[in-house]
PDB file of N, CA and C in Angstrom:
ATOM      1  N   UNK A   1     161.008  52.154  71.334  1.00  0.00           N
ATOM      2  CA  UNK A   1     160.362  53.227  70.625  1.00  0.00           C
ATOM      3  C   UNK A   1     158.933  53.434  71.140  1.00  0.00           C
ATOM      4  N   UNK A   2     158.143  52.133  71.294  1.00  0.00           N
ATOM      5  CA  UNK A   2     156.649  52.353  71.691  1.00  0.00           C
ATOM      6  C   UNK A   2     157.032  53.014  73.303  1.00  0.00           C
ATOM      7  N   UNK A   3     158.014  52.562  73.891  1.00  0.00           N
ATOM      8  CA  UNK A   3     157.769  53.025  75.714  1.00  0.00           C
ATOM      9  C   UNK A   3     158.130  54.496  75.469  1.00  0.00           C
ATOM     10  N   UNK A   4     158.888  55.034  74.503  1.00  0.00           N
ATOM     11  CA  UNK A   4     159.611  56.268  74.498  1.00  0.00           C
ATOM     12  C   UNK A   4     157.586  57.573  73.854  1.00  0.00           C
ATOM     13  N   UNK A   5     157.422  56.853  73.178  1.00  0.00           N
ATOM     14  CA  UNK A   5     155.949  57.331  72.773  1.00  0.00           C
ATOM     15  C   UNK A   5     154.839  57.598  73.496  1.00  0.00           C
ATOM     16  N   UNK A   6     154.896  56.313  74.147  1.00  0.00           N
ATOM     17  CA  UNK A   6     153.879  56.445  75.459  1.00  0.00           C
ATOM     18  C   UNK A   6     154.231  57.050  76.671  1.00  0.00           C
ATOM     19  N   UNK A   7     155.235  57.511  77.200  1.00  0.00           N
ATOM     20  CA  UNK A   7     155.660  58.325  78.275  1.00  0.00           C
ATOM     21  C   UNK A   7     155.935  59.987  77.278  1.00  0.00           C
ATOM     22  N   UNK A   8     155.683  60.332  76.040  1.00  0.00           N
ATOM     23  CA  UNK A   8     155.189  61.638  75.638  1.00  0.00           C
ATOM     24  C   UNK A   8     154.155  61.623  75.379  1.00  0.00           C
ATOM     25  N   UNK A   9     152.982  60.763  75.485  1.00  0.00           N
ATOM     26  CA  UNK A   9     151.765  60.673  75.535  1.00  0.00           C
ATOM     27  C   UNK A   9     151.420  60.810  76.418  1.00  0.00           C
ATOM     28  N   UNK A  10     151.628  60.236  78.032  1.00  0.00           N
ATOM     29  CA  UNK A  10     151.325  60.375  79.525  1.00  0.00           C
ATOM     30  C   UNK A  10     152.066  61.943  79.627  1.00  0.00           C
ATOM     31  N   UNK A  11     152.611  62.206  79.084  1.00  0.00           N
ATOM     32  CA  UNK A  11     153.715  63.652  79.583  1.00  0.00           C
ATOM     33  C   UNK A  11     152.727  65.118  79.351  1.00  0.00           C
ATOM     34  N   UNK A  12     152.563  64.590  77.704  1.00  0.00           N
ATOM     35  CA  UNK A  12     151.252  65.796  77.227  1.00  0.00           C
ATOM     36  C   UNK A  12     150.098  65.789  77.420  1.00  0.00           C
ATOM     37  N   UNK A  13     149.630  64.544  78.243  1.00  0.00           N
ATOM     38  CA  UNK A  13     147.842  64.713  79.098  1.00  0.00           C
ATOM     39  C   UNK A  13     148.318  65.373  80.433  1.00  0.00           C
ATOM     40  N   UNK A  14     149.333  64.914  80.663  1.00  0.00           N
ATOM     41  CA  UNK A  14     149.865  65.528  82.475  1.00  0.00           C
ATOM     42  C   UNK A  14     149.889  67.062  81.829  1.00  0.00           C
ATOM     43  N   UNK A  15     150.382  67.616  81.099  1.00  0.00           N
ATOM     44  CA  UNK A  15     150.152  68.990  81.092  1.00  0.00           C
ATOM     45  C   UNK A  15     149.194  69.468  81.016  1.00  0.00           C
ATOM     46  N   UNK A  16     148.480  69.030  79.836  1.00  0.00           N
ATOM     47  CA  UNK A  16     146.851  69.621  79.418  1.00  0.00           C
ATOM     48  C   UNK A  16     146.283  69.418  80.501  1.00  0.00           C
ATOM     49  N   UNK A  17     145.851  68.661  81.428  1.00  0.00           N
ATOM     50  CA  UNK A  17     145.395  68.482  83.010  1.00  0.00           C
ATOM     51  C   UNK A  17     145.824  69.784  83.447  1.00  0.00           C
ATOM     52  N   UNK A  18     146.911  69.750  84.165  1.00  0.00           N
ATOM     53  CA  UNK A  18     147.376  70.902  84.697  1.00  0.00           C
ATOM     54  C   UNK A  18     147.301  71.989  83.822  1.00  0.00           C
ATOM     55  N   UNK A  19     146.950  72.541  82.839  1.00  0.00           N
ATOM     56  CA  UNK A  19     147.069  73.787  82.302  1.00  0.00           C
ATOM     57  C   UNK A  19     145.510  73.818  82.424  1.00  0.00           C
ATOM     58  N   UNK A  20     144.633  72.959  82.343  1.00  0.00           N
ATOM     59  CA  UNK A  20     143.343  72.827  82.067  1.00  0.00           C
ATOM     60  C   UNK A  20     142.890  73.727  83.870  1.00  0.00           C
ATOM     61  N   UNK A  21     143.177  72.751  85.073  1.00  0.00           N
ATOM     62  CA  UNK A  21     143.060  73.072  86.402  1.00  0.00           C
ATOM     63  C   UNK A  21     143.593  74.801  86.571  1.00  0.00           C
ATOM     64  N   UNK A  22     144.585  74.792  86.163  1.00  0.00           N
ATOM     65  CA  UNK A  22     145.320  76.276  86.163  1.00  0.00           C
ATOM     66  C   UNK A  22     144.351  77.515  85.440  1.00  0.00           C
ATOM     67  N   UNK A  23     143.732  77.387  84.480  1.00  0.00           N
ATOM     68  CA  UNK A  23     143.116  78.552  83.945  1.00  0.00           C
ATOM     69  C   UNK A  23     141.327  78.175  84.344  1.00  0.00           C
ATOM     70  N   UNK A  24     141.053  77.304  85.425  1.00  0.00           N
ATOM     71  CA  UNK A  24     139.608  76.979  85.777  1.00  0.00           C
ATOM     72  C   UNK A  24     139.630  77.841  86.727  1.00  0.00           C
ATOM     73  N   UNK A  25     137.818  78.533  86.775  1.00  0.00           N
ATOM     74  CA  UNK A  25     137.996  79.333  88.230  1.00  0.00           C
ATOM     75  C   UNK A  25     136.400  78.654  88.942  1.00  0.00           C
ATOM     76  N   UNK A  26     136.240  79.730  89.815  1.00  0.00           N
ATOM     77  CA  UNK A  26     134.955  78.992  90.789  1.00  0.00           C
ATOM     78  C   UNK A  26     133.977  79.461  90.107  1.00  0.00           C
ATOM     79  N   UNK A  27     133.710  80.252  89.304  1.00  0.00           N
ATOM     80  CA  UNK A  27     132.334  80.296  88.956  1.00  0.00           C
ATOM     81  C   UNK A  27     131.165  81.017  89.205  1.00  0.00           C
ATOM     82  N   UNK A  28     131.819  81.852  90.259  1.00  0.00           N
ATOM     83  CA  UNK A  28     130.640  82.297  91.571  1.00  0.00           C
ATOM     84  C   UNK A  28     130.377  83.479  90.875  1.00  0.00           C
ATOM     85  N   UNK A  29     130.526  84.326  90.269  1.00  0.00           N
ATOM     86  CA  UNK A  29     130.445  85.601  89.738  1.00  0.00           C
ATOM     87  C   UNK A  29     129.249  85.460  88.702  1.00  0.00           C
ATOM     88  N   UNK A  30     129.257  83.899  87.780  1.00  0.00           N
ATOM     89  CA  UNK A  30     128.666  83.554  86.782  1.00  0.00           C
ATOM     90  C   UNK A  30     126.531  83.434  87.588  1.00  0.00           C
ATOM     91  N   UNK A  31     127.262  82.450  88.682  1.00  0.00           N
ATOM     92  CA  UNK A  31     125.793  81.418  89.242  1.00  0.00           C
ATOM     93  C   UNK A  31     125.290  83.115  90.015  1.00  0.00           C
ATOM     94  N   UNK A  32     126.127  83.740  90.457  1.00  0.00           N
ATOM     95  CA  UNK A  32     124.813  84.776  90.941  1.00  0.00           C
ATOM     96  C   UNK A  32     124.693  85.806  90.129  1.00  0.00           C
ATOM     97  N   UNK A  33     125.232  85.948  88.835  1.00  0.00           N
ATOM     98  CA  UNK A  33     124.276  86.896  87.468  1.00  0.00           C
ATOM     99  C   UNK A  33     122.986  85.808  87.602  1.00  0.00           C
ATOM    100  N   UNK A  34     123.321  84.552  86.684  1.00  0.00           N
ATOM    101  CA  UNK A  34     122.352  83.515  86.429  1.00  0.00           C
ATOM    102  C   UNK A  34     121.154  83.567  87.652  1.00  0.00           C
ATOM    103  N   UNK A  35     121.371  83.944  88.789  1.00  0.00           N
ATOM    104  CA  UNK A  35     120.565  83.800  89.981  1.00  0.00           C
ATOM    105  C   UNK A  35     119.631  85.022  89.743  1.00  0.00           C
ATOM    106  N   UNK A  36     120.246  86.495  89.889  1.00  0.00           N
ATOM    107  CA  UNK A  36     119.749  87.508  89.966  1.00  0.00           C
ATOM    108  C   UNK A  36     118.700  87.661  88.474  1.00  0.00           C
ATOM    109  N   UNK A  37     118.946  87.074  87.627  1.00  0.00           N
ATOM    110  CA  UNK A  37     118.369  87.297  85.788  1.00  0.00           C
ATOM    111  C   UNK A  37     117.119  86.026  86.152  1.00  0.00           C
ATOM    112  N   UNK A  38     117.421  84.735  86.763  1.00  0.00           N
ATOM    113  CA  UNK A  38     116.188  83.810  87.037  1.00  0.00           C
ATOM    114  C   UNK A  38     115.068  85.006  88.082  1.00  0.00           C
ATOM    115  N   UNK A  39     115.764  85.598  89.207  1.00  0.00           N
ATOM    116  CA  UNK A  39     114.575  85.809  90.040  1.00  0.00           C
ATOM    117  C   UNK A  39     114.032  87.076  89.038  1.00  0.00           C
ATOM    118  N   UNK A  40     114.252  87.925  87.942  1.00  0.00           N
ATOM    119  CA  UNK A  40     113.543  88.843  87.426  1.00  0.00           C
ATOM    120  C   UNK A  40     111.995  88.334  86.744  1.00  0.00           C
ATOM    121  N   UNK A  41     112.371  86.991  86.146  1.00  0.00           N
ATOM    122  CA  UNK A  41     111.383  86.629  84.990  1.00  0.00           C
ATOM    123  C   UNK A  41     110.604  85.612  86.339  1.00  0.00           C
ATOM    124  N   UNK A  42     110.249  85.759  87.533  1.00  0.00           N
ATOM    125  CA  UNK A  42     109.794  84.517  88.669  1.00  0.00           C
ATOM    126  C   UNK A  42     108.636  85.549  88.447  1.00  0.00           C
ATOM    127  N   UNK A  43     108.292  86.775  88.942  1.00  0.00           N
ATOM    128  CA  UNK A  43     107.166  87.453  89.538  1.00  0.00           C
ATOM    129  C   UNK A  43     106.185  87.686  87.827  1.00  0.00           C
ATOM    130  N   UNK A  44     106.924  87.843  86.702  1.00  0.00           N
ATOM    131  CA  UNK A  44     105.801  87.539  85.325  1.00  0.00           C
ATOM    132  C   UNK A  44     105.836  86.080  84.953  1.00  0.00           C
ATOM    133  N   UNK A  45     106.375  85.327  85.291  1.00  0.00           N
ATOM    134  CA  UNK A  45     105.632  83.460  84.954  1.00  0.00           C
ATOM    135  C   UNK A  45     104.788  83.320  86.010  1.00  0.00           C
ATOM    136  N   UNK A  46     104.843  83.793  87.509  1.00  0.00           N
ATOM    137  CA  UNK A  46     103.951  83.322  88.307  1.00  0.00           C
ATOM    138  C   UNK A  46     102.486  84.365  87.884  1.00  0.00           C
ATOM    139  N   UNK A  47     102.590  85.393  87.563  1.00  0.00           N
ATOM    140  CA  UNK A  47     101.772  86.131  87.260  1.00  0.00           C
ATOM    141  C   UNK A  47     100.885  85.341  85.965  1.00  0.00           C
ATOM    142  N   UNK A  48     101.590  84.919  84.434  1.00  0.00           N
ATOM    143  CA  UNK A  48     100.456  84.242  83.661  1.00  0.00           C
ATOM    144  C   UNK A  48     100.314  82.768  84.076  1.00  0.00           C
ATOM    145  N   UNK A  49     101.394  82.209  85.207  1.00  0.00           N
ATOM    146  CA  UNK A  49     100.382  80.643  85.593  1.00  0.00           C
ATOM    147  C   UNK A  49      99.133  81.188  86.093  1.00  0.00           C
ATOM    148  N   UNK A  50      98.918  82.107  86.845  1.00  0.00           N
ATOM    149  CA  UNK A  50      97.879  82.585  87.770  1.00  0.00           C
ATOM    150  C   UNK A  50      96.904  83.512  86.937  1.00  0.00           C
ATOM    151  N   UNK A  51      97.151  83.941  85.680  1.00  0.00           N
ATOM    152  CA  UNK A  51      96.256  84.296  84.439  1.00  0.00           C
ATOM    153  C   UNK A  51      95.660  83.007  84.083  1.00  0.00           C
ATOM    154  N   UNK A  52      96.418  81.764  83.695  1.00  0.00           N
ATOM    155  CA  UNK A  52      96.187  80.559  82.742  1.00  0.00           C
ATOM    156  C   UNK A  52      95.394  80.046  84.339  1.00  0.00           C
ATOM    157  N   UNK A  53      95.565  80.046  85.277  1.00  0.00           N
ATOM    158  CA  UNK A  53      94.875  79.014  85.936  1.00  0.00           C
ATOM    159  C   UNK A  53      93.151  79.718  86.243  1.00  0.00           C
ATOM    160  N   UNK A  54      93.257  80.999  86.092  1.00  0.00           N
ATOM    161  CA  UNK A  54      91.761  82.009  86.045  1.00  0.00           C
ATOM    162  C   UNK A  54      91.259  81.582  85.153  1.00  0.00           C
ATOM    163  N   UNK A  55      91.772  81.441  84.116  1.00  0.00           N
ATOM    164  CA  UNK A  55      90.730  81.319  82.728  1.00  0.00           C
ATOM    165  C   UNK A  55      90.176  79.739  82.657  1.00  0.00           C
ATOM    166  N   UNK A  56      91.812  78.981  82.782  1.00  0.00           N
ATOM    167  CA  UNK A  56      91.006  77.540  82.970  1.00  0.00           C
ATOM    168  C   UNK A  56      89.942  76.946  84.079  1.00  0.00           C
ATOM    169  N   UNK A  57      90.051  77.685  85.358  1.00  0.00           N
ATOM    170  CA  UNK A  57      89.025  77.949  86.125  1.00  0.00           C
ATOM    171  C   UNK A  57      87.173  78.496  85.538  1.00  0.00           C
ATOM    172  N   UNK A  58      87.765  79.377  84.836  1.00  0.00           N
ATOM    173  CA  UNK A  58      86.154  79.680  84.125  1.00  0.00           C
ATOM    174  C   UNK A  58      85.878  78.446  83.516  1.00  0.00           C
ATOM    175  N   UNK A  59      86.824  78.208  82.335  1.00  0.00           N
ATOM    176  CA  UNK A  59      86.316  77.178  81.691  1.00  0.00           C
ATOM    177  C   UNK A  59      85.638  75.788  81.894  1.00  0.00           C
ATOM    178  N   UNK A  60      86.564  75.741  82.456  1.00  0.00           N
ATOM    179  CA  UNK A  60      85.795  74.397  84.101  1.00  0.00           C
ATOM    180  C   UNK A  60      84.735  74.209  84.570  1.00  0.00           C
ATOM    181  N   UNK A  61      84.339  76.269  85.401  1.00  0.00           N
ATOM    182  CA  UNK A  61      82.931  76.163  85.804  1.00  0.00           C
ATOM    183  C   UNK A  61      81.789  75.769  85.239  1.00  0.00           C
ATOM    184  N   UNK A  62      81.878  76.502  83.552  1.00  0.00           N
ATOM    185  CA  UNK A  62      80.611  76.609  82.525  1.00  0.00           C
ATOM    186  C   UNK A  62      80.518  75.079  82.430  1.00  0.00           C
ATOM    187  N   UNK A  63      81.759  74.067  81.894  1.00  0.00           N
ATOM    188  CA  UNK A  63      81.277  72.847  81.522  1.00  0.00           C
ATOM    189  C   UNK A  63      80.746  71.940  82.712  1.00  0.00           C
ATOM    190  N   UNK A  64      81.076  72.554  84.272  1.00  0.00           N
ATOM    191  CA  UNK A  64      80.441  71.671  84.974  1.00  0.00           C
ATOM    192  C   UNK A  64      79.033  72.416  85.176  1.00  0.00           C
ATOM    193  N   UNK A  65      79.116  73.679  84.917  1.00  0.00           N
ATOM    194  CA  UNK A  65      77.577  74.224  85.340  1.00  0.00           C
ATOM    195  C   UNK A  65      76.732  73.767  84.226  1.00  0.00           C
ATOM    196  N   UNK A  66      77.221  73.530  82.526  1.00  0.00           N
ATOM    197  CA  UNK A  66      76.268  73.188  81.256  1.00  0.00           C
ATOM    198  C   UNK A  66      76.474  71.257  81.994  1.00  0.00           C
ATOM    199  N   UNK A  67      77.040  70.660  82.420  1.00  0.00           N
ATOM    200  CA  UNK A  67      76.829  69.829  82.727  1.00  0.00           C
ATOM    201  C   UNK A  67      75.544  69.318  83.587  1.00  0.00           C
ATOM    202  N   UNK A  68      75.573  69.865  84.689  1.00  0.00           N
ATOM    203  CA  UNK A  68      74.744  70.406  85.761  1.00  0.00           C
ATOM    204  C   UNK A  68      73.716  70.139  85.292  1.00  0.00           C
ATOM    205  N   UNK A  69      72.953  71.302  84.320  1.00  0.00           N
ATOM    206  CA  UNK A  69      71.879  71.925  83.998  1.00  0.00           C
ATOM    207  C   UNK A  69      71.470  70.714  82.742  1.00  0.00           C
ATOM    208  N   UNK A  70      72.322  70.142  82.257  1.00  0.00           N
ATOM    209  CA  UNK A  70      71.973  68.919  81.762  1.00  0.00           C
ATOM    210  C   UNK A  70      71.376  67.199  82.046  1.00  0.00           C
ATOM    211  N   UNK A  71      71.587  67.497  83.403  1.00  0.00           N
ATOM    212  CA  UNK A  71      70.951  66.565  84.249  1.00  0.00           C
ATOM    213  C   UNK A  71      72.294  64.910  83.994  1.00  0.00           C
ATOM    214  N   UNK A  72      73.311  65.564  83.893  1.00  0.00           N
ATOM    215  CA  UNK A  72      74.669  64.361  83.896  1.00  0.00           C
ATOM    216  C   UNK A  72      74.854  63.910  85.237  1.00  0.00           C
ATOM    217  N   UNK A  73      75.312  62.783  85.283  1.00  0.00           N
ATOM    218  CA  UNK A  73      75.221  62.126  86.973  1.00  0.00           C
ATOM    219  C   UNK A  73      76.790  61.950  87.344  1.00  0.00           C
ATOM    220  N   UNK A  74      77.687  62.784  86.242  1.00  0.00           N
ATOM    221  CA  UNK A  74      79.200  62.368  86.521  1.00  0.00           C
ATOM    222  C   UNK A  74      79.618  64.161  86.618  1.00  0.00           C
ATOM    223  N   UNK A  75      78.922  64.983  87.626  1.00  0.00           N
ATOM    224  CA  UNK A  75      79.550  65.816  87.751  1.00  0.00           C
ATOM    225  C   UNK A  75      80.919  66.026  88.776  1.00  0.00           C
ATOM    226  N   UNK A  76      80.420  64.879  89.736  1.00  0.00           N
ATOM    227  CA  UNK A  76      81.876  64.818  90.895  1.00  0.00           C
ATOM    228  C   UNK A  76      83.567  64.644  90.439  1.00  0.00           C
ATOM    229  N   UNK A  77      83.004  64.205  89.449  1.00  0.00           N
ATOM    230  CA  UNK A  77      84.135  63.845  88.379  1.00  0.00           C
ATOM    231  C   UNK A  77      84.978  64.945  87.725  1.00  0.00           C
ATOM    232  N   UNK A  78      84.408  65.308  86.922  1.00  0.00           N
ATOM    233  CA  UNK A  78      84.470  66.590  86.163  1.00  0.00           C
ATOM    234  C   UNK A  78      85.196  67.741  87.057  1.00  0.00           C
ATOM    235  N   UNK A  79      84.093  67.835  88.002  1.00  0.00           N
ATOM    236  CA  UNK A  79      84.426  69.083  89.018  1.00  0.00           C
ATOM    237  C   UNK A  79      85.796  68.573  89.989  1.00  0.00           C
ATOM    238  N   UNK A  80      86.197  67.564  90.024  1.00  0.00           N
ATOM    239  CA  UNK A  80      87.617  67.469  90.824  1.00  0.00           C
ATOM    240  C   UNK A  80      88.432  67.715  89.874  1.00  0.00           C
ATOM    241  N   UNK A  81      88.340  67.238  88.557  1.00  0.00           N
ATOM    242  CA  UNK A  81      89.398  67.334  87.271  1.00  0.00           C
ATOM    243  C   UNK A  81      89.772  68.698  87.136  1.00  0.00           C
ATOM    244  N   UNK A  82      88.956  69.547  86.826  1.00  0.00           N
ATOM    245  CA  UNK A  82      89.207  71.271  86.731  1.00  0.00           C
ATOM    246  C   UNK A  82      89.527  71.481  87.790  1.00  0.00           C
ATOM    247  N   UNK A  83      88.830  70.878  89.063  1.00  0.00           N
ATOM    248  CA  UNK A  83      89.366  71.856  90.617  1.00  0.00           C
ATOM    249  C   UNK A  83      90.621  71.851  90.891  1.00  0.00           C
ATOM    250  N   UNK A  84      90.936  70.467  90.708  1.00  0.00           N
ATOM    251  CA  UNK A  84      92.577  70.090  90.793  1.00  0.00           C
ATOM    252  C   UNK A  84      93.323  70.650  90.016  1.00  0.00           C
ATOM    253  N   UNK A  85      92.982  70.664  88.847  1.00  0.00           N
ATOM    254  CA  UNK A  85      94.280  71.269  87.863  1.00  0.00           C
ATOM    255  C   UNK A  85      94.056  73.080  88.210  1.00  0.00           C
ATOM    256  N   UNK A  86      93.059  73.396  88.614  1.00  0.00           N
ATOM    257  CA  UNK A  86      93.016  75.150  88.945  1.00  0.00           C
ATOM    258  C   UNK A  86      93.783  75.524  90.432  1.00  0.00           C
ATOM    259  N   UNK A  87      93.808  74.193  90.985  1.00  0.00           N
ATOM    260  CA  UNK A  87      94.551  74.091  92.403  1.00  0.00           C
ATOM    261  C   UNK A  87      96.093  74.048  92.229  1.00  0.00           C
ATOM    262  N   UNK A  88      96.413  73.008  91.223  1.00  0.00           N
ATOM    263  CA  UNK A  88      97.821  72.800  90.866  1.00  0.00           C
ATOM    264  C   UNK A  88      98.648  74.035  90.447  1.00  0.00           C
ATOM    265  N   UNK A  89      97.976  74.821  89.344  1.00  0.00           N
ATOM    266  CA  UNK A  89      98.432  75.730  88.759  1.00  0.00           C
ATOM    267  C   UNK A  89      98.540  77.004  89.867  1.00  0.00           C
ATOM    268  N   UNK A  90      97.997  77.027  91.125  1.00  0.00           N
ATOM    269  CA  UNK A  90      97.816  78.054  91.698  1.00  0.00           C
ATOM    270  C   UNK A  90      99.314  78.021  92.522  1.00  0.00           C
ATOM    271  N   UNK A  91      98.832  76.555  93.610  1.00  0.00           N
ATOM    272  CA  UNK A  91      99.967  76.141  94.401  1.00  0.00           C
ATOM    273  C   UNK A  91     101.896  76.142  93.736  1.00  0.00           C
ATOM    274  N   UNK A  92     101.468  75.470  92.475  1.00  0.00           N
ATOM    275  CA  UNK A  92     102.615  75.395  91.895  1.00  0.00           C
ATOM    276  C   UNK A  92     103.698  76.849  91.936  1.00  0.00           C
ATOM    277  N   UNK A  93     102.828  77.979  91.362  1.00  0.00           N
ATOM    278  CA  UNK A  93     102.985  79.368  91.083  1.00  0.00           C
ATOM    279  C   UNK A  93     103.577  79.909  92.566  1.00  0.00           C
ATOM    280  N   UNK A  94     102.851  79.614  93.504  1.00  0.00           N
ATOM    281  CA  UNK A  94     103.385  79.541  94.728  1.00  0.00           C
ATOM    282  C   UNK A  94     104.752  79.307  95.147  1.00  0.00           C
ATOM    283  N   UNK A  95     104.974  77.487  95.359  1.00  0.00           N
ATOM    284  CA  UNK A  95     105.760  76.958  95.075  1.00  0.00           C
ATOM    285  C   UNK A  95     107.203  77.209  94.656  1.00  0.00           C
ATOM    286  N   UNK A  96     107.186  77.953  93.294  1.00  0.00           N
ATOM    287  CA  UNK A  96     108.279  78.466  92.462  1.00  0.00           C
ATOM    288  C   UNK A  96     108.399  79.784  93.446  1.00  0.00           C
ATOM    289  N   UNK A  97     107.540  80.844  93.825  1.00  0.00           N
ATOM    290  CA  UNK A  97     107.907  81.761  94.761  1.00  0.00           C
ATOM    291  C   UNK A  97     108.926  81.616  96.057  1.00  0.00           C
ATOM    292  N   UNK A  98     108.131  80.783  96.646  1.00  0.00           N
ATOM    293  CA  UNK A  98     108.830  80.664  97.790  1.00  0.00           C
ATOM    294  C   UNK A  98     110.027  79.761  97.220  1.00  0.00           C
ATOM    295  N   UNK A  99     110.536  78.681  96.088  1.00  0.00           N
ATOM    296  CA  UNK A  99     111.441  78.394  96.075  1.00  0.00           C
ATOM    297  C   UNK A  99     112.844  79.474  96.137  1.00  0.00           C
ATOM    298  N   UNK A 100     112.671  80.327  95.108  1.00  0.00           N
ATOM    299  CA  UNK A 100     113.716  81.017  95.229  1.00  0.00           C
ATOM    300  C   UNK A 100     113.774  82.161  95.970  1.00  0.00           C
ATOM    301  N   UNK A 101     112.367  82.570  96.780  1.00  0.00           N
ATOM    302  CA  UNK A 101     112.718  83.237  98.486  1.00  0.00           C
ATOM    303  C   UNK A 101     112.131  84.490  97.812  1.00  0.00           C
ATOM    304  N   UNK A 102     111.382  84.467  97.025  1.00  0.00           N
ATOM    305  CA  UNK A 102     110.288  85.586  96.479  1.00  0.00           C
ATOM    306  C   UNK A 102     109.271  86.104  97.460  1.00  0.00           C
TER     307      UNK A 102
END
């Protein structure tokens, strides 16, 4: 009785497999909507990284220039911290361009 059970147990995964493979397709119709709808929204995210990296750029300058004018001896500091992250945000924006051939 158990061997007669377990060979309609192996019988009805062997189908669901095969019925499963049978109604699967490639997909390709799906990944280049998904492709064409990613490259629309690439040219307005690179546009406000490159808003957000202007402004954090100002912000940067004033505290290293009120720094400055304060006579602080850790401006080298400061001024790589903002430069870098106004660099990152630029390159990055980049980056995402040329990834998807923008």
């Amino acid at each position: 009785m158990k061997k007669v059970n377990f060979q309609r147990l192996v019988m009805a995964a062997a189908l669901l497999l095969v019925q499963a493979s049978a109604k699967a397709q490639s997909g390709v119709a799906g990944l280049n909507t998904a492709t064409s709808q990613l490259k629309t929204y690439i040219d307005p995210a690179t546009t406000i990284v490159l808003v957000i990296g202007g402004i954090v750029g100002i912000v940067g300058a004033v505290r290293v220039y009120s720094k400055w004018n304060s006579g602080d001896q850790d401006i080298n500091k400061e001024l790589m911290g903002w430069g870098g992250s106004c660099l990152f945000l630029v390159v990055s924006s980049l980056i995402v361009k040329s990834f998807f051939g923008l």
